[in-house]
N, C-alpha and C. Protein backbone atom coordinates (compact mmCIF):
# COMPACT_ATOMS: atom_id res chain seq x y z
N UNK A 1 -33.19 -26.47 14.23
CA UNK A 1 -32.93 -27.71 13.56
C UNK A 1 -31.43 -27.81 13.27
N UNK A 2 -30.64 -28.99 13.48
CA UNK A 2 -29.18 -29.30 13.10
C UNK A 2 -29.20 -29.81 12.36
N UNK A 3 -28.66 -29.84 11.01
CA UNK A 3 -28.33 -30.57 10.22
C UNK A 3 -26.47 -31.07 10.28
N UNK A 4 -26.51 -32.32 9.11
CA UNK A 4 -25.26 -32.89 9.74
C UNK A 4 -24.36 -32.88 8.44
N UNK A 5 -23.24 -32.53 8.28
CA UNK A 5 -22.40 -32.49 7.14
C UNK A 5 -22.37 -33.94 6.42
N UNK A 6 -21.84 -33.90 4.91
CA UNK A 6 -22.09 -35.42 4.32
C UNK A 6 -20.72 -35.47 3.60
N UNK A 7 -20.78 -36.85 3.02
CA UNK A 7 -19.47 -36.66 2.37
C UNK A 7 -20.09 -36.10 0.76
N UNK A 8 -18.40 -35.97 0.42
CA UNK A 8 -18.68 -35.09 -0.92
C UNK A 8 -18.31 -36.18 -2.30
N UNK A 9 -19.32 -36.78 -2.90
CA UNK A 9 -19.41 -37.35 -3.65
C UNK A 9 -19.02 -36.80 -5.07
N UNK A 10 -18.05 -37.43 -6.29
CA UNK A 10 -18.05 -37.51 -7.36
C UNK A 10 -18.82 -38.40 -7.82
N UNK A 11 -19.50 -37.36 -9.42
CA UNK A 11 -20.32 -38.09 -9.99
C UNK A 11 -20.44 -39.70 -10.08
N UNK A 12 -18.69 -40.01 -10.48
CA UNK A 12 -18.38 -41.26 -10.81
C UNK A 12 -19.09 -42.25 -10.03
N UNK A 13 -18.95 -41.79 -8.57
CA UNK A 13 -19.25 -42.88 -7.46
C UNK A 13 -20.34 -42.83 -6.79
N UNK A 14 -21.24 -41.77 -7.10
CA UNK A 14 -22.24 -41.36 -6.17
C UNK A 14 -23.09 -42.69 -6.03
N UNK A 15 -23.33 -42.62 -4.74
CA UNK A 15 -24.19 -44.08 -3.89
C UNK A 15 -25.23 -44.22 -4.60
N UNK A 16 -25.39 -45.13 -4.86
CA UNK A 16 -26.56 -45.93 -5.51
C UNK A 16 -26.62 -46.39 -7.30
N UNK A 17 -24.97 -45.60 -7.80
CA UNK A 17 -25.51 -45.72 -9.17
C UNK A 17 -24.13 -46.81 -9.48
N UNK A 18 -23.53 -46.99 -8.04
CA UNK A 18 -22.34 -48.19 -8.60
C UNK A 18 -22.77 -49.53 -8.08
N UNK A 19 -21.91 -50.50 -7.77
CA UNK A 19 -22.60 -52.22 -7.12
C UNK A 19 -22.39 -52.55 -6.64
N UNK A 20 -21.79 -51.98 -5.39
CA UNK A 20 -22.19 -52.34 -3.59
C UNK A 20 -21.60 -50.70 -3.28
N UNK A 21 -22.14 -50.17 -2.24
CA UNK A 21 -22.30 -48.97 -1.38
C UNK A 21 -22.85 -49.01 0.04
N UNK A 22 -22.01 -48.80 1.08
CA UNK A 22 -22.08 -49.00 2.78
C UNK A 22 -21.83 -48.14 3.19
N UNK A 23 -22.42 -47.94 4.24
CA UNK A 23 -22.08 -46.60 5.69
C UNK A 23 -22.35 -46.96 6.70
N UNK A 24 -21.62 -46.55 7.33
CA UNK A 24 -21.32 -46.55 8.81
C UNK A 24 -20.86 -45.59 9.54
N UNK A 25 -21.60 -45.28 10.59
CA UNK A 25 -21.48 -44.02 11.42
C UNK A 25 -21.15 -44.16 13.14
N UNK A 26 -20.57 -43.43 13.68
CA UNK A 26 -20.55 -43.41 15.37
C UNK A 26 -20.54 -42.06 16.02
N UNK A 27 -21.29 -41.95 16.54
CA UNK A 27 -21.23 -41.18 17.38
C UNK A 27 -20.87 -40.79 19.01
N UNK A 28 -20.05 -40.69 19.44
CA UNK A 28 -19.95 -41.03 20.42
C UNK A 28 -19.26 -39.78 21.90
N UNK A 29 -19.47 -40.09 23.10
CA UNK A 29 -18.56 -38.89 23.77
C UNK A 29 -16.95 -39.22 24.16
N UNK A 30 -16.58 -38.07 24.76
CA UNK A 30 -15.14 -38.60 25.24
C UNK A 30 -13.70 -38.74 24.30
N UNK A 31 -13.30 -38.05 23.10
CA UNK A 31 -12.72 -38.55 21.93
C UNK A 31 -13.04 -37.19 20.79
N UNK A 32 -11.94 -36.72 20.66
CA UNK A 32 -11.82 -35.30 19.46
C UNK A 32 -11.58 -35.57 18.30
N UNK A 33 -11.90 -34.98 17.95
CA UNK A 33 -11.84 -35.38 16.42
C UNK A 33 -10.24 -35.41 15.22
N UNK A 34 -9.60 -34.63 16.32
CA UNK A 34 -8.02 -34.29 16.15
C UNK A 34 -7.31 -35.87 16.75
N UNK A 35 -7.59 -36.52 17.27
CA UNK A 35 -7.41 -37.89 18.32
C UNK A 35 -7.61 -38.86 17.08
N UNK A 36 -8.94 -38.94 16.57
CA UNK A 36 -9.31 -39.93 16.06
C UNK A 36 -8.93 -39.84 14.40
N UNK A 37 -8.02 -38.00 13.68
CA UNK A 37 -7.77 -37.98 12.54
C UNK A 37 -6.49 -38.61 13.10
N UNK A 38 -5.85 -38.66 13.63
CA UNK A 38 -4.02 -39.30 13.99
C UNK A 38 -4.31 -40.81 13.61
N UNK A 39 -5.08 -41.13 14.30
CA UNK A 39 -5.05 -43.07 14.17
C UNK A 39 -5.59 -42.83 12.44
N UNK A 40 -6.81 -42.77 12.20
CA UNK A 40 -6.72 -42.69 10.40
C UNK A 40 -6.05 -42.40 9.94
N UNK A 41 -5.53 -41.12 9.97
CA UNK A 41 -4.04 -40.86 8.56
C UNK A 41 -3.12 -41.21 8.66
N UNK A 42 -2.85 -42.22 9.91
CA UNK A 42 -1.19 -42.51 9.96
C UNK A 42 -1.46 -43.98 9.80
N UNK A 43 -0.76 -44.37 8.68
CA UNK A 43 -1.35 -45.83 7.88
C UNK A 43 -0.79 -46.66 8.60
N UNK A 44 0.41 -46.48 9.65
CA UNK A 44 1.48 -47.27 10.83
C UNK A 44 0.63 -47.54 11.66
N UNK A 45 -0.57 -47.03 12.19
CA UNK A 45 -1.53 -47.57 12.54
C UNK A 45 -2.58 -48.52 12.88
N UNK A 46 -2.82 -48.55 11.70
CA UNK A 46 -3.99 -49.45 10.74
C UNK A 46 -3.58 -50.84 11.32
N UNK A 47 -2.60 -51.37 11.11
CA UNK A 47 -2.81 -52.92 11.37
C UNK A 47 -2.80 -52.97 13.45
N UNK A 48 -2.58 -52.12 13.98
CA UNK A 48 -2.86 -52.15 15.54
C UNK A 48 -4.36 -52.38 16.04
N UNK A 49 -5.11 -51.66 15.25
CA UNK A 49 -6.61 -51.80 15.34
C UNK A 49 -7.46 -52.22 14.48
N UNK A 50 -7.05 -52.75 13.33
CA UNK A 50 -7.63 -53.31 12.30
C UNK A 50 -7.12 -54.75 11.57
N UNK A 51 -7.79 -55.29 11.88
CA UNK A 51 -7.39 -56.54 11.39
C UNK A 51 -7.79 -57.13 10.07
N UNK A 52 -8.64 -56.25 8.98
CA UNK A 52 -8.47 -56.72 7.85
C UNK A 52 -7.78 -55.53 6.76
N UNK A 53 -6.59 -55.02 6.81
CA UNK A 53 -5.85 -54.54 6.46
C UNK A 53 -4.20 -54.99 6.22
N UNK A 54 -3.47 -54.98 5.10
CA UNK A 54 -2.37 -55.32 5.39
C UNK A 54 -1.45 -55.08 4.10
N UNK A 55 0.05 -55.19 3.78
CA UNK A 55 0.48 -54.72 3.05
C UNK A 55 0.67 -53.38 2.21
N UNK A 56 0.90 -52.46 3.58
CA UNK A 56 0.37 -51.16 3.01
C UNK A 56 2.05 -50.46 2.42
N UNK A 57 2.09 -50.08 1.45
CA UNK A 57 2.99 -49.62 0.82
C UNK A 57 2.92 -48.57 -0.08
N UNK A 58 3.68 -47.40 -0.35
CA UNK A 58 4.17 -46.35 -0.83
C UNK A 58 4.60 -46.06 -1.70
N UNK A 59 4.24 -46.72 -3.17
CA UNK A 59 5.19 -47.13 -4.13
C UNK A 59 5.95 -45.74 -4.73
N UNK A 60 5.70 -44.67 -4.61
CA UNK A 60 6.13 -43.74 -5.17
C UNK A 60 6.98 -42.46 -3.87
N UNK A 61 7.40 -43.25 -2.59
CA UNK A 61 7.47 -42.85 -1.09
C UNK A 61 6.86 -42.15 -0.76
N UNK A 62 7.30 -41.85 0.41
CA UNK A 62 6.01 -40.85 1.22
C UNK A 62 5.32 -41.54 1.96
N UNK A 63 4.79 -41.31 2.83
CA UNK A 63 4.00 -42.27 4.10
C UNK A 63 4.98 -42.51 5.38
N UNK A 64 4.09 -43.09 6.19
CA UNK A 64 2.94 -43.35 6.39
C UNK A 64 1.74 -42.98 6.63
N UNK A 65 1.92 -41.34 6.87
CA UNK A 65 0.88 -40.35 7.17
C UNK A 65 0.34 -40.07 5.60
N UNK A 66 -1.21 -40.07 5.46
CA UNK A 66 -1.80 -39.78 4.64
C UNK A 66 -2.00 -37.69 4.34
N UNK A 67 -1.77 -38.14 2.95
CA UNK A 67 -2.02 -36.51 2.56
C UNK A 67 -2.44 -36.20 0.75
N UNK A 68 -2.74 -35.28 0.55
CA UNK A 68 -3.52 -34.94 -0.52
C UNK A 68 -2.50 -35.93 -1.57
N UNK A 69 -3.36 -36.13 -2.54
CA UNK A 69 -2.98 -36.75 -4.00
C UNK A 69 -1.67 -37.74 -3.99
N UNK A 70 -1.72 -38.32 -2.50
CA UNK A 70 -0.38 -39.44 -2.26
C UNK A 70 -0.73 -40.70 -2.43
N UNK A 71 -0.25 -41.45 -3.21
CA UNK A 71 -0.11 -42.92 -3.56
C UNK A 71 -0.36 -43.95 -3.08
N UNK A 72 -0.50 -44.74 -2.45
CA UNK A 72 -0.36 -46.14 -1.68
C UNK A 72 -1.12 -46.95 -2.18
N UNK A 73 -0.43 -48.39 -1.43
CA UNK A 73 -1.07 -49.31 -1.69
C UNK A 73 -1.65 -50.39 -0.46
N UNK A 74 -2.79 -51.24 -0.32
CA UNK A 74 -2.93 -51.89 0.63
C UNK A 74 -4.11 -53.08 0.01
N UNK A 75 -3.89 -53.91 1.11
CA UNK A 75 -4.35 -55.39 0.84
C UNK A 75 -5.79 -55.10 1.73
N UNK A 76 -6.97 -56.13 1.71
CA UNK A 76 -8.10 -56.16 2.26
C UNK A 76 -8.89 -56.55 1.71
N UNK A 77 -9.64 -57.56 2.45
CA UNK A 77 -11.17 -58.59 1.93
C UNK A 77 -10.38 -59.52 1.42
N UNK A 78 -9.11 -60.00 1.44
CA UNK A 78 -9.16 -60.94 0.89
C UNK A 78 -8.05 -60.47 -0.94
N UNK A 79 -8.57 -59.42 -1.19
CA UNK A 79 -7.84 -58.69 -2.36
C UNK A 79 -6.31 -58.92 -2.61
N UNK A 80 -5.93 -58.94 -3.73
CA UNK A 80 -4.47 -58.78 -3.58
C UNK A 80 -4.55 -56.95 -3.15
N UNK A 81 -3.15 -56.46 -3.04
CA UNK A 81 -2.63 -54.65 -2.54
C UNK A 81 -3.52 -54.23 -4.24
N UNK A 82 -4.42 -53.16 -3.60
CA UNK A 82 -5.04 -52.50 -4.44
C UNK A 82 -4.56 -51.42 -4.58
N UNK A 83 -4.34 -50.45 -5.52
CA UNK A 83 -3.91 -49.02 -5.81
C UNK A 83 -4.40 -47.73 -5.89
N UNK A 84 -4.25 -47.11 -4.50
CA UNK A 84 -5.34 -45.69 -4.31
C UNK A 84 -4.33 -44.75 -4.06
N UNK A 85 -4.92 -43.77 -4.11
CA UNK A 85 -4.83 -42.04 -4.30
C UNK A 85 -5.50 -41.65 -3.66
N UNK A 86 -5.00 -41.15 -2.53
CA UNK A 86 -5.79 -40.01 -1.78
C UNK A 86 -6.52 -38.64 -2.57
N UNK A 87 -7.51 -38.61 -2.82
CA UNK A 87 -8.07 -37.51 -3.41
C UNK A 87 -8.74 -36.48 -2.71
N UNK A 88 -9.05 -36.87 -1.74
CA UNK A 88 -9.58 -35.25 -0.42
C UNK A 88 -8.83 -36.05 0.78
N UNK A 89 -8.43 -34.40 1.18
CA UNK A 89 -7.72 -34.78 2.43
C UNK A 89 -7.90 -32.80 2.94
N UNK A 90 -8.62 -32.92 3.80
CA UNK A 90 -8.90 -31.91 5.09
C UNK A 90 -8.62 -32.08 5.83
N UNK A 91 -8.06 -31.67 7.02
CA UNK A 91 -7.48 -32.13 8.38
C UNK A 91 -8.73 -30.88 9.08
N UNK A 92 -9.59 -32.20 10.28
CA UNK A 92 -10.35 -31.61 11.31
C UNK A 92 -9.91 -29.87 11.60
N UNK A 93 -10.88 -29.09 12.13
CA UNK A 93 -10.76 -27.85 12.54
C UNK A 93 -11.63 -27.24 13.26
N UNK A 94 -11.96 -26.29 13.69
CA UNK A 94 -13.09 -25.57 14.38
C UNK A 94 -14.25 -25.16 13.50
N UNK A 95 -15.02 -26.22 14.08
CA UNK A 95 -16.37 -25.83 12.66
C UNK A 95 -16.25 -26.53 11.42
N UNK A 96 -14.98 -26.80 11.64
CA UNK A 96 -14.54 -27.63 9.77
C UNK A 96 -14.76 -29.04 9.61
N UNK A 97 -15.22 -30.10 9.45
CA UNK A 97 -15.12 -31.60 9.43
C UNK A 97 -14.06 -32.08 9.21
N UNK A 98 -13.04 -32.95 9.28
CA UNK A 98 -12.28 -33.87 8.72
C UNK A 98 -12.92 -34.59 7.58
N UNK A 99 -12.17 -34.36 6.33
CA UNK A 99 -12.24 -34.98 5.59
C UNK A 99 -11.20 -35.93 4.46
N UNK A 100 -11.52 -37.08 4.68
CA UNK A 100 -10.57 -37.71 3.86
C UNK A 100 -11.03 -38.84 2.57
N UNK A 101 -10.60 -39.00 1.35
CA UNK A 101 -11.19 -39.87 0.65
C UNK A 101 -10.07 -40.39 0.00
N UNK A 102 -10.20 -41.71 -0.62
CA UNK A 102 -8.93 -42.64 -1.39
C UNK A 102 -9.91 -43.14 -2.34
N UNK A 103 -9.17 -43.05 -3.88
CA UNK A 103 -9.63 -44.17 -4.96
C UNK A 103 -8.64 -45.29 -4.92
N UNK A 104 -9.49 -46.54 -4.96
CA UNK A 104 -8.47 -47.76 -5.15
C UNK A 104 -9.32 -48.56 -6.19
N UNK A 105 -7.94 -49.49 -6.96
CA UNK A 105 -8.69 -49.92 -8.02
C UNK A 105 -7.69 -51.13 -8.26
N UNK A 106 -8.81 -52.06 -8.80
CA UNK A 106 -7.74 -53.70 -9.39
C UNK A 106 -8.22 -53.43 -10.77
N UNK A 107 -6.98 -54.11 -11.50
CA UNK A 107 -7.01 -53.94 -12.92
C UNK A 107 -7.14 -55.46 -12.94
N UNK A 108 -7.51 -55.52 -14.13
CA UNK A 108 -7.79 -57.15 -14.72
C UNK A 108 -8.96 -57.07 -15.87
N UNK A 109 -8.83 -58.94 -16.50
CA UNK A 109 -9.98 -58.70 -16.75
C UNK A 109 -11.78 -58.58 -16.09
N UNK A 110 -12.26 -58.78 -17.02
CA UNK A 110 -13.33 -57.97 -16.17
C UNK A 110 -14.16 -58.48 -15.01
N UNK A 111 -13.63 -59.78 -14.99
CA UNK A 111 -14.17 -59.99 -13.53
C UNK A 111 -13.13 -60.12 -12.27
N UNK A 112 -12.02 -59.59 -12.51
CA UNK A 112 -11.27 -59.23 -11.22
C UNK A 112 -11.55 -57.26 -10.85
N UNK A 113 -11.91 -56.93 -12.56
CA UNK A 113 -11.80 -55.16 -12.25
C UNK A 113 -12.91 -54.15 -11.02
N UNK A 114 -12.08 -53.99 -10.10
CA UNK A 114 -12.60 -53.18 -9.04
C UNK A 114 -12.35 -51.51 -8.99
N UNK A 115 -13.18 -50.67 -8.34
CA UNK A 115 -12.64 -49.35 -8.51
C UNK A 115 -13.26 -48.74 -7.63
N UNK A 116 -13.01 -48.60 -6.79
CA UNK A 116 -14.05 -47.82 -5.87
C UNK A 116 -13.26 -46.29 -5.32
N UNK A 117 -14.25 -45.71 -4.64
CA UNK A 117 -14.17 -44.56 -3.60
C UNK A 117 -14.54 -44.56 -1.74
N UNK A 118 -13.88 -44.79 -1.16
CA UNK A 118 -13.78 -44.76 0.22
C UNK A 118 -13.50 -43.70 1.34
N UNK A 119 -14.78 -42.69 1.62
CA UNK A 119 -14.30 -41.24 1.91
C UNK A 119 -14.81 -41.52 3.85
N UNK A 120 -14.28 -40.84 4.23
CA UNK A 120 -14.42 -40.11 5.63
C UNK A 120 -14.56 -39.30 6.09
N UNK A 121 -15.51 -39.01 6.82
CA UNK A 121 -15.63 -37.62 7.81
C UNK A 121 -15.89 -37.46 9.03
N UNK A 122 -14.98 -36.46 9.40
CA UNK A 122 -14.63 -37.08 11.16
C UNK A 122 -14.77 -35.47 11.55
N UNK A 123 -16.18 -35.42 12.36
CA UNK A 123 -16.07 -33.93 13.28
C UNK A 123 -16.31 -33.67 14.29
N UNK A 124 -16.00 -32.97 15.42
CA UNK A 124 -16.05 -32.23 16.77
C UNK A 124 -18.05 -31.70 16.88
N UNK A 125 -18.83 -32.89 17.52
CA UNK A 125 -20.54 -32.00 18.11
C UNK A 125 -19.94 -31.64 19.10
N UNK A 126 -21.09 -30.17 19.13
CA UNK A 126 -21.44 -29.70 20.64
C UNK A 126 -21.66 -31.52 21.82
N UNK A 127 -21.17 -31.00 23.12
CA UNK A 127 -21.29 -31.51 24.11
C UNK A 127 -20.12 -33.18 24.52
N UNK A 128 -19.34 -32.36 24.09
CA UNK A 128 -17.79 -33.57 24.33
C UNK A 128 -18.05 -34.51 23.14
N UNK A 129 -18.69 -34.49 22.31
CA UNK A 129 -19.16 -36.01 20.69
C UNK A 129 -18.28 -35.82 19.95
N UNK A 130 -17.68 -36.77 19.69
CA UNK A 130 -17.61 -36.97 18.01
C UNK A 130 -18.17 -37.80 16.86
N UNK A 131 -18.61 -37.31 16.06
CA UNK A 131 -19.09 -38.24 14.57
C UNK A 131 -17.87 -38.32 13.61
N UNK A 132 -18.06 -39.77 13.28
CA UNK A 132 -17.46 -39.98 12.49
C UNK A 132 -17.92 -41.20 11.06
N UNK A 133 -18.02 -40.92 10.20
CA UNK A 133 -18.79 -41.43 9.19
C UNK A 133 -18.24 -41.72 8.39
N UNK A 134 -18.41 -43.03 7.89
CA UNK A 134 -17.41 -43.46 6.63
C UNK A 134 -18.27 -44.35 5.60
N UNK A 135 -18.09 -44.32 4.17
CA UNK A 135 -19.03 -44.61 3.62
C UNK A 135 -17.96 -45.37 2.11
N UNK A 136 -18.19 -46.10 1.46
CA UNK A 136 -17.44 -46.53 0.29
C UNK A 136 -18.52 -47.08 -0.93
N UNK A 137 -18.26 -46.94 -2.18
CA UNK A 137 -19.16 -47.10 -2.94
C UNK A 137 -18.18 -47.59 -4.42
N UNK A 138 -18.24 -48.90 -4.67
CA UNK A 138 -17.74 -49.54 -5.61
C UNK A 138 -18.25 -49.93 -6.84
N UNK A 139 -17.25 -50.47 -7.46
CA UNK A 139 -17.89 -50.45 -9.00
C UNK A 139 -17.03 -51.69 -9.84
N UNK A 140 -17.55 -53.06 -10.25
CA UNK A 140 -17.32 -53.90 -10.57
C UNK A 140 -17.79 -55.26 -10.30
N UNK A 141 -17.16 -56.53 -10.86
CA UNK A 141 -17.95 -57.62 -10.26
C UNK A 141 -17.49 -57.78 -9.35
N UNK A 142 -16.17 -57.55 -8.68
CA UNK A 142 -16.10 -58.62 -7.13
C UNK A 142 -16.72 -57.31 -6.23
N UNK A 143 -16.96 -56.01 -6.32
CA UNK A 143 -17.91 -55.59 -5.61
C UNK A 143 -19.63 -55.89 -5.80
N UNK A 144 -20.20 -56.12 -6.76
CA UNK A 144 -21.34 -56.74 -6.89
C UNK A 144 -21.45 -58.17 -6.21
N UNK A 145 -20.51 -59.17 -6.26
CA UNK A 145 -20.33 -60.16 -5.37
C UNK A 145 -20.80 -59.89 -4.12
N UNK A 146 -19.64 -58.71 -3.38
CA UNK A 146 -19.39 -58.90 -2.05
C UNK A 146 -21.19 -58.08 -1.59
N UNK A 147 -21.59 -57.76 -2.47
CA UNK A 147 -22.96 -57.14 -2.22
C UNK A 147 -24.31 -57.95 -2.03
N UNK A 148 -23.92 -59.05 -2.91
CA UNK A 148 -24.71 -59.96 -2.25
C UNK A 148 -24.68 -60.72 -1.04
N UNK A 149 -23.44 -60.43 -0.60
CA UNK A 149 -23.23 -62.02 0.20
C UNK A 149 -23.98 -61.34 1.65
N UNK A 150 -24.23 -62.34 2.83
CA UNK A 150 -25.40 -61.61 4.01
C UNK A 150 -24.38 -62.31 4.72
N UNK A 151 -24.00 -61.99 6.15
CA UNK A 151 -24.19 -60.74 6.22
C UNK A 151 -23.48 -60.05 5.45
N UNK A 152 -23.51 -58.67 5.06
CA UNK A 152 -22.63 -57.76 4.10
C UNK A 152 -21.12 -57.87 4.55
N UNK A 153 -20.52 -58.41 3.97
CA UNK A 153 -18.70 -58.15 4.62
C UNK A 153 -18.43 -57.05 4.62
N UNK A 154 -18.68 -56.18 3.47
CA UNK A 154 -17.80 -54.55 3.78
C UNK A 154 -18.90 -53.51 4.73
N UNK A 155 -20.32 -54.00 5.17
CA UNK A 155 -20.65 -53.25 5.85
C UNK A 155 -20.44 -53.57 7.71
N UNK A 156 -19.87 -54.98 7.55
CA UNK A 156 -19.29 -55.84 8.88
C UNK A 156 -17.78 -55.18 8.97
N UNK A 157 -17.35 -55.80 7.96
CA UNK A 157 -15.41 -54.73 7.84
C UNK A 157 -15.19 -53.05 7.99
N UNK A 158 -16.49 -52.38 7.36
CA UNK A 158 -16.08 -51.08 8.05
C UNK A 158 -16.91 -50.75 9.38
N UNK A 159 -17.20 -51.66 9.88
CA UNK A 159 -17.77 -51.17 11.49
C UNK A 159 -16.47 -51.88 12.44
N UNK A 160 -16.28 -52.92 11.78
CA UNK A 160 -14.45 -53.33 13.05
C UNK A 160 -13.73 -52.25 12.54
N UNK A 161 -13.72 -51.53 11.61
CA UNK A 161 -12.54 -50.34 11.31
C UNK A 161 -12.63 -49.51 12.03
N UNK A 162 -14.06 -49.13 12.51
CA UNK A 162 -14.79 -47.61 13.33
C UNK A 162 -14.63 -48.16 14.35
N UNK A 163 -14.94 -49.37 14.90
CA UNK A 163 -14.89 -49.95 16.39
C UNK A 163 -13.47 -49.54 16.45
N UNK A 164 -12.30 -50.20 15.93
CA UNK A 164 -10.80 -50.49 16.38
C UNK A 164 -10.41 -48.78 16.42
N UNK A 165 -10.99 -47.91 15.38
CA UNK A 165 -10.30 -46.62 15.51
C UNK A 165 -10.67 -45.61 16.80
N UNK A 166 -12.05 -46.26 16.87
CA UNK A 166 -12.66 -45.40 18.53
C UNK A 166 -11.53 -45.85 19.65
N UNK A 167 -11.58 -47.16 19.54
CA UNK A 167 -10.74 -47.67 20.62
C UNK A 167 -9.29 -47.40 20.84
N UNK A 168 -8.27 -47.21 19.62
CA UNK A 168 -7.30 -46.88 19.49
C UNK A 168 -7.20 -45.20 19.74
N UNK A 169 -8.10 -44.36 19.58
CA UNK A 169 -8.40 -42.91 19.80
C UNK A 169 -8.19 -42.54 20.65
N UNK A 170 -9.12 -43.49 21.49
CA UNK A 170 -9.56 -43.43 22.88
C UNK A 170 -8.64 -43.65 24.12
N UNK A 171 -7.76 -44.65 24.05
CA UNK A 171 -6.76 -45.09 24.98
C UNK A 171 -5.80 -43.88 24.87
């Protein structure tokens, strides 16, 4: 039997106890997992294959390559630039998963206040595959919003993220 690595949840965010939570997974051949951590952590990236991303900035420098407990900021859904912190950051290995996660959060009152967790894991299967899984789990009203609406926008927005990053990997 194989079992499959997961992401590593804080209490704060664990799926199901905040108000909207999505995943999305690919599996696919042809594409390493070292290939597909370059296009994710390098935020110079992001707007080549992703089109709802933008305004990504560094307020404290550093970047564009993502790394443990580093700063940034970026726009998406529509949001003004939200403010995250990389909080796990693993770089792919033999046997090891890639792992990466960011908190981002809007301040306001309480119906602009957002806060979520947005983690990744990207690893090398037997037989040329890679998986890669990304999952986000929010907490506030404009995430309770976007949870109602059909089709789901952030479960539509992080599958063009996984589509554009296979593709950008891949070439």
């Amino acid at each position: 039997m194989t079992t499959q690595n997961a992401i590593t949840w804080p209490e704060k965010y664990l799926p199901g106890t905040g108000d909207n939570f999505v995943s999305n997974e690919v599996i696919v051949k042809g594409v390493t997992a070292d290939r597909v951590w370059h296009y994710l952590t390098d935020t110079s990236e992001w707007e080549g294959y992703y089109d709802n991303v933008a305004d990504i900035s560094f307020p404290d420098g550093g970047g564009p390559v993502l790394k443990a407990d580093l700063a940034f900021s970026f726009g998406t859904f529509g949001f003004p630039p939200l403010d995250a912190r990389v909080v796990e950051f693993q770089a792919p290995a033999d046997g090891v998963p890639g792992r990466l996660s960011w908190t981002a959060k809007q301040d306001g009152p309480p119906e602009e206040r957002l806060d979520l967790l947005h983690a990744w894991l990207v690893e090398d299967l037997p037989g040329d595959r890679v998986r890669i899984l990304t999952q986000e789990s929010q907490i506030g009203r404009p995430a309770a919003a976007l949870a109602e609406e059909r089709p789901n926008p952030m479960l539509n927005g992080h599958q063009s993220w996984l589509d554009g990053l296979l593709r950008a990997a891949s070439e």
